[in-house]
Protein backbone atom coordinates (compact mmCIF):
# COMPACT_ATOMS: atom_id res chain seq x y z
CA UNK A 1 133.03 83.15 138.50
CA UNK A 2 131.03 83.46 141.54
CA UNK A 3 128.33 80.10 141.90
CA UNK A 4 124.73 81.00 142.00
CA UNK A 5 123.48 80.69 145.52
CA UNK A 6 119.71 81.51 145.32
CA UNK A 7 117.10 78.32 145.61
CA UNK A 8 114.73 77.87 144.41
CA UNK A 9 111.06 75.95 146.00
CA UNK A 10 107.98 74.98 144.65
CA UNK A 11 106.58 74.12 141.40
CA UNK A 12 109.33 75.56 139.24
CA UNK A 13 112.22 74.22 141.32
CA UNK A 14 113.24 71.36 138.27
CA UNK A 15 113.72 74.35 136.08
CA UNK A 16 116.03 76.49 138.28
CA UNK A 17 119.55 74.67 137.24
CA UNK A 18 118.63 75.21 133.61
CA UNK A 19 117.85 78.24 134.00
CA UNK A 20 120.89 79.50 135.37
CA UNK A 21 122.59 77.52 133.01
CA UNK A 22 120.82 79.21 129.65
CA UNK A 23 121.53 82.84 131.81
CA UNK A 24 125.48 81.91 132.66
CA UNK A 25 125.42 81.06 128.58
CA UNK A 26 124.15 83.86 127.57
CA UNK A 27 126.77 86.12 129.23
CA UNK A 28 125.12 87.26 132.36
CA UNK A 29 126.80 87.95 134.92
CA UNK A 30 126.63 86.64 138.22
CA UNK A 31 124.98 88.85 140.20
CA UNK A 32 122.27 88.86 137.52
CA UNK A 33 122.00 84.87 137.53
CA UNK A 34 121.06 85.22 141.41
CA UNK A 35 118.50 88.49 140.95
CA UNK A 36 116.32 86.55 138.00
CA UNK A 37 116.42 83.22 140.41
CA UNK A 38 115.39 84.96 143.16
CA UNK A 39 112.87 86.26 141.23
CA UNK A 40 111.83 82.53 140.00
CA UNK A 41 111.30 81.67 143.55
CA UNK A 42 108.95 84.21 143.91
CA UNK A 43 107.04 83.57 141.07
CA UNK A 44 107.59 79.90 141.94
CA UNK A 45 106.35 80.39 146.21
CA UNK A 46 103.37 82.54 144.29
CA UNK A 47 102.43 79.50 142.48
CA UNK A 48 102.06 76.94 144.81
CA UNK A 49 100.10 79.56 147.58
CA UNK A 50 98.07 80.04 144.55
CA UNK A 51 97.52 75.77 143.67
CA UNK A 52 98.90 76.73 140.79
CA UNK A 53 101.94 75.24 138.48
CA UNK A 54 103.94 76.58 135.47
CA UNK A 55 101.83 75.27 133.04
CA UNK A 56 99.43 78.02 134.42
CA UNK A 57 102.07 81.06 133.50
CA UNK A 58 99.69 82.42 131.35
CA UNK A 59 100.31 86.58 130.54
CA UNK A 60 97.39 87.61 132.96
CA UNK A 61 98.66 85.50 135.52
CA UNK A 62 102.19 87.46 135.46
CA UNK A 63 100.24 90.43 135.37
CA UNK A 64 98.35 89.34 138.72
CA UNK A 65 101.98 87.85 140.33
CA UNK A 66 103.89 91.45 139.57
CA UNK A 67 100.79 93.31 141.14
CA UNK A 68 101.20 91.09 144.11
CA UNK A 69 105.22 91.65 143.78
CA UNK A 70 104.51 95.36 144.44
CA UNK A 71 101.59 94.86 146.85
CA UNK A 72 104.28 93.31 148.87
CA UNK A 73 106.99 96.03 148.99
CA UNK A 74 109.07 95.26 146.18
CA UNK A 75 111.11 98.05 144.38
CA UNK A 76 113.05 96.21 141.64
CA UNK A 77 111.84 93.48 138.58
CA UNK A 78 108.52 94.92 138.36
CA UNK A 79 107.67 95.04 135.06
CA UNK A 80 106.81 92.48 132.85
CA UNK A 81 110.04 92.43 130.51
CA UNK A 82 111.75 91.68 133.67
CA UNK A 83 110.24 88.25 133.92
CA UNK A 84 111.12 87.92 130.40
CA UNK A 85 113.91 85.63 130.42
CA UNK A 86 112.44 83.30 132.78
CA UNK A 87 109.15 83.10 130.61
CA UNK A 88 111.46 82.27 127.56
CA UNK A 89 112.79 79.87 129.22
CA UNK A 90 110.07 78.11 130.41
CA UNK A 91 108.30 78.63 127.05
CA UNK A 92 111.12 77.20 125.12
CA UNK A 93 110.80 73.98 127.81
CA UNK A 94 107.49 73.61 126.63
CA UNK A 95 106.30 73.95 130.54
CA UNK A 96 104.24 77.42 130.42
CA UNK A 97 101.73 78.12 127.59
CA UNK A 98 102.82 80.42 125.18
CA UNK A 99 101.70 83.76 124.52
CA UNK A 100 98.20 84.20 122.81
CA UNK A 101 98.99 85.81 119.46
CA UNK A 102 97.03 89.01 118.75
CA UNK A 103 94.77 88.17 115.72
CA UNK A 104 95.99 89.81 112.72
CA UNK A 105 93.83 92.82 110.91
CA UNK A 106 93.04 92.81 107.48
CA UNK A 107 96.04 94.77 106.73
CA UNK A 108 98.25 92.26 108.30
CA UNK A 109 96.54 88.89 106.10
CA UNK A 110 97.23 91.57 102.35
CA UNK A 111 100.55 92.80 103.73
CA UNK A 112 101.19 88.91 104.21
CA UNK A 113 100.14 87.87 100.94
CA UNK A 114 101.99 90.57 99.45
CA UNK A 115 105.20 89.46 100.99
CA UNK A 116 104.63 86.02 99.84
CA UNK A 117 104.06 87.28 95.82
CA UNK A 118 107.62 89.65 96.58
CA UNK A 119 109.53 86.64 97.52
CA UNK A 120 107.71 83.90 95.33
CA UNK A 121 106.70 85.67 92.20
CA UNK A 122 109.26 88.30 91.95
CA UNK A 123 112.21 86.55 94.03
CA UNK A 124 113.44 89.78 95.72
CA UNK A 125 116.02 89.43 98.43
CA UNK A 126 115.10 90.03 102.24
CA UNK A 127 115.84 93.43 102.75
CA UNK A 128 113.91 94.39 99.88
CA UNK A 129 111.09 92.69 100.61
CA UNK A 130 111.16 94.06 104.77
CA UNK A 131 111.15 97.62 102.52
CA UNK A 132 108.46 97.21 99.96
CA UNK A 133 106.34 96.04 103.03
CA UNK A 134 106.92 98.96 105.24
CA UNK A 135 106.12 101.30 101.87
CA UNK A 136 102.60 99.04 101.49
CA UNK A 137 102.05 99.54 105.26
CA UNK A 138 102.43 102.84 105.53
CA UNK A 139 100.19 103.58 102.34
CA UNK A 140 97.09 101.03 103.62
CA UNK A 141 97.53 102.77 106.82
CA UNK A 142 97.11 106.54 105.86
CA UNK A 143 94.35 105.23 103.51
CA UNK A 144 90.87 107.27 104.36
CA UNK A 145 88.73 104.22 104.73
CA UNK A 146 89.98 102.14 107.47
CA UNK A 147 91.37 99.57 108.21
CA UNK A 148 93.03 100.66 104.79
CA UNK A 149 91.19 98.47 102.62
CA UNK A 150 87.92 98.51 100.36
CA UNK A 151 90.43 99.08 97.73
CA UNK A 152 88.69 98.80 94.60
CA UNK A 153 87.79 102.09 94.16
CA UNK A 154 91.75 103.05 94.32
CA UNK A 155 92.62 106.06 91.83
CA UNK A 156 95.44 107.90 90.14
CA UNK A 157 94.91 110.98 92.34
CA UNK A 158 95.26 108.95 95.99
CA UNK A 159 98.68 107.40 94.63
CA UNK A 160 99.65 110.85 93.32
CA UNK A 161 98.79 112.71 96.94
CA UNK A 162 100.74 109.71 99.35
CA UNK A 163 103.95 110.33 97.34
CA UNK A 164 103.77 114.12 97.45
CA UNK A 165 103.05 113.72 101.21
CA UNK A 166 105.72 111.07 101.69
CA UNK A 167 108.52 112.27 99.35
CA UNK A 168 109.44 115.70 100.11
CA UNK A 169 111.63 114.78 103.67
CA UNK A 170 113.53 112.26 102.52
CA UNK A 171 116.57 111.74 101.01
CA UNK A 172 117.02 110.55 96.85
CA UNK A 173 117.43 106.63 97.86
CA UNK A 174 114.59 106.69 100.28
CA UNK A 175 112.14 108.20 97.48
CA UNK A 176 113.35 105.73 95.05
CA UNK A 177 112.46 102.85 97.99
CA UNK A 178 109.11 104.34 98.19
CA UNK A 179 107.83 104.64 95.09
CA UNK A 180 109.55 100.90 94.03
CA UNK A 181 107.63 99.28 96.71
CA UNK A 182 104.60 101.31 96.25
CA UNK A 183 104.56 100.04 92.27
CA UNK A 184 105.08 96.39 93.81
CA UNK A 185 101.91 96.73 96.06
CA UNK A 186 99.71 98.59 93.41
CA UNK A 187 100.76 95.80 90.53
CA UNK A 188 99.89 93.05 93.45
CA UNK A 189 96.53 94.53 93.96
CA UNK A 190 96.10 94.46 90.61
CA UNK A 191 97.28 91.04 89.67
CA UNK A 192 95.57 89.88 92.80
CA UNK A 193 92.08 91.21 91.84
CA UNK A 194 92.15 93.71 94.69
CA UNK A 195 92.11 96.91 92.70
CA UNK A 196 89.77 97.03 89.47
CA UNK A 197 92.69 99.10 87.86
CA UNK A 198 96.48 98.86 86.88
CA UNK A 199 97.43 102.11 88.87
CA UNK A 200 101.45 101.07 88.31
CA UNK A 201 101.47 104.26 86.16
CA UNK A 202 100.03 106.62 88.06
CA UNK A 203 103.22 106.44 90.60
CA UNK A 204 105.20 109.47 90.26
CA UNK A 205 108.39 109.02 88.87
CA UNK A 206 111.37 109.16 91.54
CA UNK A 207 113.20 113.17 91.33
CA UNK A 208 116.69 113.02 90.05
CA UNK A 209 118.70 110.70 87.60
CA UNK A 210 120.90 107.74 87.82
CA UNK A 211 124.37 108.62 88.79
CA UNK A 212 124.24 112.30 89.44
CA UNK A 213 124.83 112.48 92.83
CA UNK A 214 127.85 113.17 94.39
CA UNK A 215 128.88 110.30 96.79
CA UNK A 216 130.07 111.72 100.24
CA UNK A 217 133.26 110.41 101.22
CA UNK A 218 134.39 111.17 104.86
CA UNK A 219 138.63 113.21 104.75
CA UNK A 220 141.52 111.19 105.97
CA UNK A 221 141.55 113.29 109.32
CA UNK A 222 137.70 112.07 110.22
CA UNK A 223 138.81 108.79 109.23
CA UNK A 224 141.73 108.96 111.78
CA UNK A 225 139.18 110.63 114.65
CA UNK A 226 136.78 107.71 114.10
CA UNK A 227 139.34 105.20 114.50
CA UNK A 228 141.19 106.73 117.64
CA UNK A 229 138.28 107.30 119.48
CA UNK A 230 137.68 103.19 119.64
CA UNK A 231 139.23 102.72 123.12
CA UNK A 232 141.15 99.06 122.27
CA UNK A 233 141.91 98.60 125.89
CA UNK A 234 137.78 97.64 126.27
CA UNK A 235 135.67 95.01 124.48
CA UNK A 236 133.63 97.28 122.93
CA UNK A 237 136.43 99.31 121.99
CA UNK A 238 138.19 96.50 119.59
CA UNK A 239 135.25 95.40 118.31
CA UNK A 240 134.00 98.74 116.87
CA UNK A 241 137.64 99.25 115.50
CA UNK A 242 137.44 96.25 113.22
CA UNK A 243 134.13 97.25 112.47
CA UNK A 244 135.04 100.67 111.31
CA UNK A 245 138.03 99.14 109.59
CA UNK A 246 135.77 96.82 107.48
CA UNK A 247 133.40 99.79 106.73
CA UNK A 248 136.16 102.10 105.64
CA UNK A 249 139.05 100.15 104.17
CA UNK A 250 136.78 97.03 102.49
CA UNK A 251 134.19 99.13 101.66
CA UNK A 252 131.20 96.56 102.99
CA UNK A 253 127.62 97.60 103.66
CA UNK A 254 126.56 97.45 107.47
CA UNK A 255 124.66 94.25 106.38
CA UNK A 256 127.58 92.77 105.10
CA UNK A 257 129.50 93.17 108.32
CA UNK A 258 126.78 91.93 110.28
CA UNK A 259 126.57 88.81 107.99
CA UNK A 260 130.19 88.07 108.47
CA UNK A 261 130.62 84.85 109.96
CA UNK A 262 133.80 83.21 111.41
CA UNK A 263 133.96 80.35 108.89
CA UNK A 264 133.92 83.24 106.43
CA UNK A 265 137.60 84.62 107.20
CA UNK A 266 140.45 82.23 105.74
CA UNK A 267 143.06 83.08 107.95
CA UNK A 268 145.28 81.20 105.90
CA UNK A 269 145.05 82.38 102.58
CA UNK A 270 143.73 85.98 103.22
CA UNK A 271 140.31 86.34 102.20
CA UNK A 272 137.17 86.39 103.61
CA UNK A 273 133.20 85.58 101.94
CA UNK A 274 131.12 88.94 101.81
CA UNK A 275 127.50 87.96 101.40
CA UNK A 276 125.74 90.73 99.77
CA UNK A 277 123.05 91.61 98.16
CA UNK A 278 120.55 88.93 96.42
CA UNK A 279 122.24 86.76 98.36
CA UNK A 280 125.61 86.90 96.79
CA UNK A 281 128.50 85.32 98.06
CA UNK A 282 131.96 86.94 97.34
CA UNK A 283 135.65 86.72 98.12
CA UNK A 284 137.59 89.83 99.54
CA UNK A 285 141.34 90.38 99.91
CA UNK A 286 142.01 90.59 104.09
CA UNK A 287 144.26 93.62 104.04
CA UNK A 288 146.59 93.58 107.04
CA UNK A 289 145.09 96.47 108.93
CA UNK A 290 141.70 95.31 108.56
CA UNK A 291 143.03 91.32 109.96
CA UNK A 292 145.07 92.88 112.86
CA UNK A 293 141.86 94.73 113.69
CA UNK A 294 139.67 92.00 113.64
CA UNK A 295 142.04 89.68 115.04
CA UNK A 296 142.28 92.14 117.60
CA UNK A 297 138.69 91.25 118.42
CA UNK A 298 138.54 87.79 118.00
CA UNK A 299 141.51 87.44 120.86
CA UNK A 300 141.01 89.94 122.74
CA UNK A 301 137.27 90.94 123.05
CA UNK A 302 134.79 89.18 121.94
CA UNK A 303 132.50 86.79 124.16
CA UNK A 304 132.73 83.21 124.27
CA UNK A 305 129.18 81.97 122.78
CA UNK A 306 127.73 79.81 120.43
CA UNK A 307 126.48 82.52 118.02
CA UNK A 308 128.73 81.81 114.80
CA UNK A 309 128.64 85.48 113.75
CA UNK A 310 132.32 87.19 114.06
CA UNK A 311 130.38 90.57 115.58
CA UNK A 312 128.65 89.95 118.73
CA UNK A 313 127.02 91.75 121.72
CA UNK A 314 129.63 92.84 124.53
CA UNK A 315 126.53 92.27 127.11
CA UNK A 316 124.05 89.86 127.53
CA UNK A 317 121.94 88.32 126.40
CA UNK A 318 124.78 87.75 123.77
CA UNK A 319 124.41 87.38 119.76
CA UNK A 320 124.43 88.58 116.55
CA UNK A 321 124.58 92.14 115.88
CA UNK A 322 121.99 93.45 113.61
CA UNK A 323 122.79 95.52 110.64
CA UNK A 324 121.31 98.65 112.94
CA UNK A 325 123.82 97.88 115.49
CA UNK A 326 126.69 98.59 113.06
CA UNK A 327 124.95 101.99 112.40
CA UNK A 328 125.17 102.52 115.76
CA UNK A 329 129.00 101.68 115.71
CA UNK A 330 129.67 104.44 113.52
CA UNK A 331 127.25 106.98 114.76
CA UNK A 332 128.99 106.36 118.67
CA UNK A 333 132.52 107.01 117.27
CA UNK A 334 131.17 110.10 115.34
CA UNK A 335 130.04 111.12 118.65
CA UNK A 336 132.99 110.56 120.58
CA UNK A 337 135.39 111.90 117.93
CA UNK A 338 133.19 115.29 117.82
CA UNK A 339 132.32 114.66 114.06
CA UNK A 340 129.65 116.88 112.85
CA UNK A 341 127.23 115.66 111.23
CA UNK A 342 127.26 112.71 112.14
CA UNK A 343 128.73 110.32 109.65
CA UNK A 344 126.60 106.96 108.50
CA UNK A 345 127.88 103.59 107.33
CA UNK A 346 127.62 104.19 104.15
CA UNK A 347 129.56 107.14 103.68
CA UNK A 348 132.38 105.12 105.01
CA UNK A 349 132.01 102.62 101.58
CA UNK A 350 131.79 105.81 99.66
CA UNK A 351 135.06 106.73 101.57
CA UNK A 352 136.79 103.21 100.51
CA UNK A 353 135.65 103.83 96.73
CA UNK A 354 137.02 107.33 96.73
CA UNK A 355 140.26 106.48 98.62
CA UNK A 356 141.37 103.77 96.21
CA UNK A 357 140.21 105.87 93.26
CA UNK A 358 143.22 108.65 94.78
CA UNK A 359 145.17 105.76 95.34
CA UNK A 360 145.58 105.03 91.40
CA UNK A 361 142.59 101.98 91.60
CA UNK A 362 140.76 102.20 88.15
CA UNK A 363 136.85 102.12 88.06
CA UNK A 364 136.54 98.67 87.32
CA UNK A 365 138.76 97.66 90.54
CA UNK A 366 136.53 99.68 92.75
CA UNK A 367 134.08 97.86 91.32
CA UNK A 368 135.22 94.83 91.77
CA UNK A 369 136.20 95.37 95.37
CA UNK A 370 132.57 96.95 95.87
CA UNK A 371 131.07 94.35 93.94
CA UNK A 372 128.57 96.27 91.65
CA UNK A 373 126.80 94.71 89.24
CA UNK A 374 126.55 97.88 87.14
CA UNK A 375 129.62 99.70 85.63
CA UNK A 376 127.10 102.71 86.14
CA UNK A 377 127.34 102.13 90.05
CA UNK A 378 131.16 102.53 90.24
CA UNK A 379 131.19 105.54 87.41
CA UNK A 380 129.40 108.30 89.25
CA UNK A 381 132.82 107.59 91.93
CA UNK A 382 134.24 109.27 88.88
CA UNK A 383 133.13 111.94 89.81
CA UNK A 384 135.29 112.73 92.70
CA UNK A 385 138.37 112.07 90.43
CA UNK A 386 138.97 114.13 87.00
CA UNK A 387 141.52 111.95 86.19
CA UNK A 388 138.94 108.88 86.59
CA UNK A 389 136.17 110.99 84.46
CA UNK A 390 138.67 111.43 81.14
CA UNK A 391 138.66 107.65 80.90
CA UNK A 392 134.88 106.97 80.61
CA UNK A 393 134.18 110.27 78.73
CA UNK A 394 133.60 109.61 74.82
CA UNK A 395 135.68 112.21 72.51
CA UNK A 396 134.17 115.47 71.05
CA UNK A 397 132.92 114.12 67.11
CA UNK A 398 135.28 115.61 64.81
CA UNK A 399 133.84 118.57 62.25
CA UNK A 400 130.90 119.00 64.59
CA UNK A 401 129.35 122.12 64.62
C-alpha cells in the first residue's frame, strides 16, 4: 500500500499520524488517506492564521473555514460531511468540543418516556420498541394542536380517523404494527396520567385474520437468477451470495443475518447461533452450500477489520451491515437478475419454509428450523402444500347433518 505523503503544520499536526492511522483502519484507501490530510492541513494552516486551536472546532467555525475553502478556489471537500471524519476523530480524542445537541421538543421528552415504559414495563425487544415509537411519532405529529400534545382532551373519533388515514396503503403486517404500537402509546398516556381516558378500545381492530394469508415463496428458477447474478469473482459478489444463501436455504430474517457474528459459526461441528427475536439465541444446522458460500466470503472477500460481525461493508468506513443493508442485498440481485417485482428478504424465508415443505419436511420441522414459537406460524405454510393441510385438518364428525 502506497504511504501517506501529505503533512501536516500547525495546531493539529500531533493528530495527523492518528488520523491516518484510524482512516488506513477503516479501509480507506490510499489516495483517500492523503485527500482528508490534506484537507487537515488546511483546516489546521486556517487555525493558526486565525490564533485559533482545535479545541476551537466548534460547528460554526467549520462553517466559516469551508466558506473560506471556497473563497479560495477550492472545487472538492466542500461540504461539511466532508470534514466529517476528521471531526470524529478529533471529537473521539477529546481535542475539539463536541457538537451542541439540538434541545429536544416536547414530543421528543413523551416519545422518550414512552420508550423507557416499552422496554421497562412491558420488556419488548428492540425492534419492537424502534416500531411502536415511529407509530407514536407519527400520531403526535399529525395531531391538530401542535407540537402534538395537550393530550387530555384525546377522543375515540381522533384514534378512529389516524388509522383510517394511515391503514389503507399498507400492507396486512404493517397495519397490525400500527395499530399495536398505537394501543402501547394510548395505554401509556393513560397509565401515565397524560390522557383523562383509556382510549385502548377505541383502536380499530387490524383487517384480516391470523393465518390466512398466503405466504409468497419465490420458484426455483428466480432462486437460481438471484444466485447467478452474484458475480463471485468481486467482494461484493461473494458476500451477497452467502447472504442470499442464508436468506433462502436457512430461512433467517435480514436481522438475523446481520446479527451473525463469527464466533457464532462452529466450523467444526456444523452449526451456527441465530439470534432472533426477543433476543433468542438458537442453533442451526450449516448445510454445505450455505458453509461453502460463506466460507467463500470469509476467504475470499471480506475486509480485514475489527468489527466481529461475519457481514461487513466492502468500502469504507468498514462495519457492520445493518438489517437494511441485507434488504438491499436482495433487492440489487432482483435487479440484476431482471426479477419483477422485486423480491424482499422475507419472501426468501417464505421460500425456505415452502421448499422443505415439497421436500417431505413436516410442519413441525419447518418450524423448528424457522424457529416459531407458535404452531399457528408454521401452519398457514400449509397452505402451499395439500398434502401438509390433511395432517392438521380435524375429520368431518360422523352422523352430522
Amino acid at each position: 500500500m502506497e504511504q501517506c505523503t501529505s503533512r501536516v503544520t500547525g495546531p493539529l499536526a500531533p493528530f495527523a499520524s492518528g488520523f491516518a492511522a484510524r482512516l488506513t483502519e477503516q479501509g480507506y484507501k490510499s489516495l483517500t488517506v492523503n485527500s482528508q490530510l490534506r484537507l487537515m492541513g488546511h483546516v489546521s494552516r486556517w487555525l493558526y492564521l486565525k490564533g485559533l486551536n482545535s479545541g476551537d472546532l466548534t460547528e460554526s467555525r467549520i462553517d466559516e473555514f469551508l466558506e473560506a475553502r471556497r473563497a479560495e478556489g477550492y472545487t472538492q471537500l466542500l461540504s461539511p460531511l466532508a470534514v466529517m471524519p476528521l471531526m470524529d476523530h478529533l471529537r473521539e480524542l477529546v481535542v475539539a468540543p463536541a457538537p451542541v445537541p439540538v434541545p429536544p421538543t416536547a414530543v421528543d421528552e413523551l416519545l422518550e418516556c414512552f420508550r423507557s415504559y416499552l422496554v421497562n414495563e412491558r420488556g419488548l425487544a428492540a425492534p419492537t420498541v424502534r416500531s411502536y415509537v415511529d407509530v407514536g411519532r407519527l400520531f403526535l405529529s399529525q395531531r391538530p394542536n401542535p407540537p402534538g400534545l395537550d393530550l387530555l382532551d384525546l377522543n375515540a373519533a381522533e384514534i378512529t380517523e389516524f388509522v383510517v388515514r394511515e391503514c389503507p396503503e399498507r400492507s396486512v403486517g404493517s397495519i397490525a404494527y400500527v395499530v399495536c404500537g398505537l394501543r402501547s402509546l394510548l395505554r401509556f398516556l393513560y397509565v401515565d396520567g397524560r390522557s383523562a381516558r383509556d382510549l385502548v378500545q377505541a383502536v380499530p381492530k387490524a383487517p384480516g385474520w391470523r393465518a390466512t394469508w398466503l405466504p409468497r415463496s419465490v420458484d426455483a428458477a428466480t432462486v437460481s437468477k438471484l444466485l447467478k447474478s452474484c458475480d463471485r469473482r468481486t467482494r461484493t459478489g461473494r458476500r451477497d451470495f452467502a447472504i442470499l444463501n442464508l436468506l433462502v436455504r436457512l430461512g433467517l430474517r435480514r436481522g438475523e443475518v446481520a446479527a451473525l457474528r463469527l464466533d457464532d459459526i462452529d466450523w467444526r461441528s456444523g452449526e451456527l447461533i441465530v439470534r432472533g427475536k426477543g433476543r433468542r439465541e438458537e442453533r442451526l444446522p450449516l448445510t454445505v452450500d450455505v458453509g461453502e458460500a460463506v466460507a467463500g466470503w470469509l476467504q475470499r472477500g471480506r475486509p480485514s477489520c475489527s468489527c466481529p460481525n461475519v457481514f461487513t461493508r466492502v468500502h469504507a468506513p468498514l462495519g457492520a451491515m445493518s438489517p437494511g443493508a441485507v434488504t438491499h442485498v436482495v433487492l440489487a440481485a432482483s435487479k440484476r437478475a431482471g426479477v419483477t417485482p422485486a423480491v424482499n428478504a422475507h419472501r426468501l424465508r417464505h421460500t425456505a419454509a415452502t421448499e422443505m415443505l415439497r421436500a417431505g419436511a413436516g410442519l413441525g420441522e419447518v418450524g423448528q428450523v424457522l424457529r416459531h414459537r407458535s404452531q399457528l406460524t408454521t401452519a398457514v405454510y400449509a397452505k402451499v402444500n395439500v398434502d401438509s393441510l390433511r395432517t392438521i385438518a380435524q375429520s368431518w364428525p360422523r352422523g352430522a347433518a
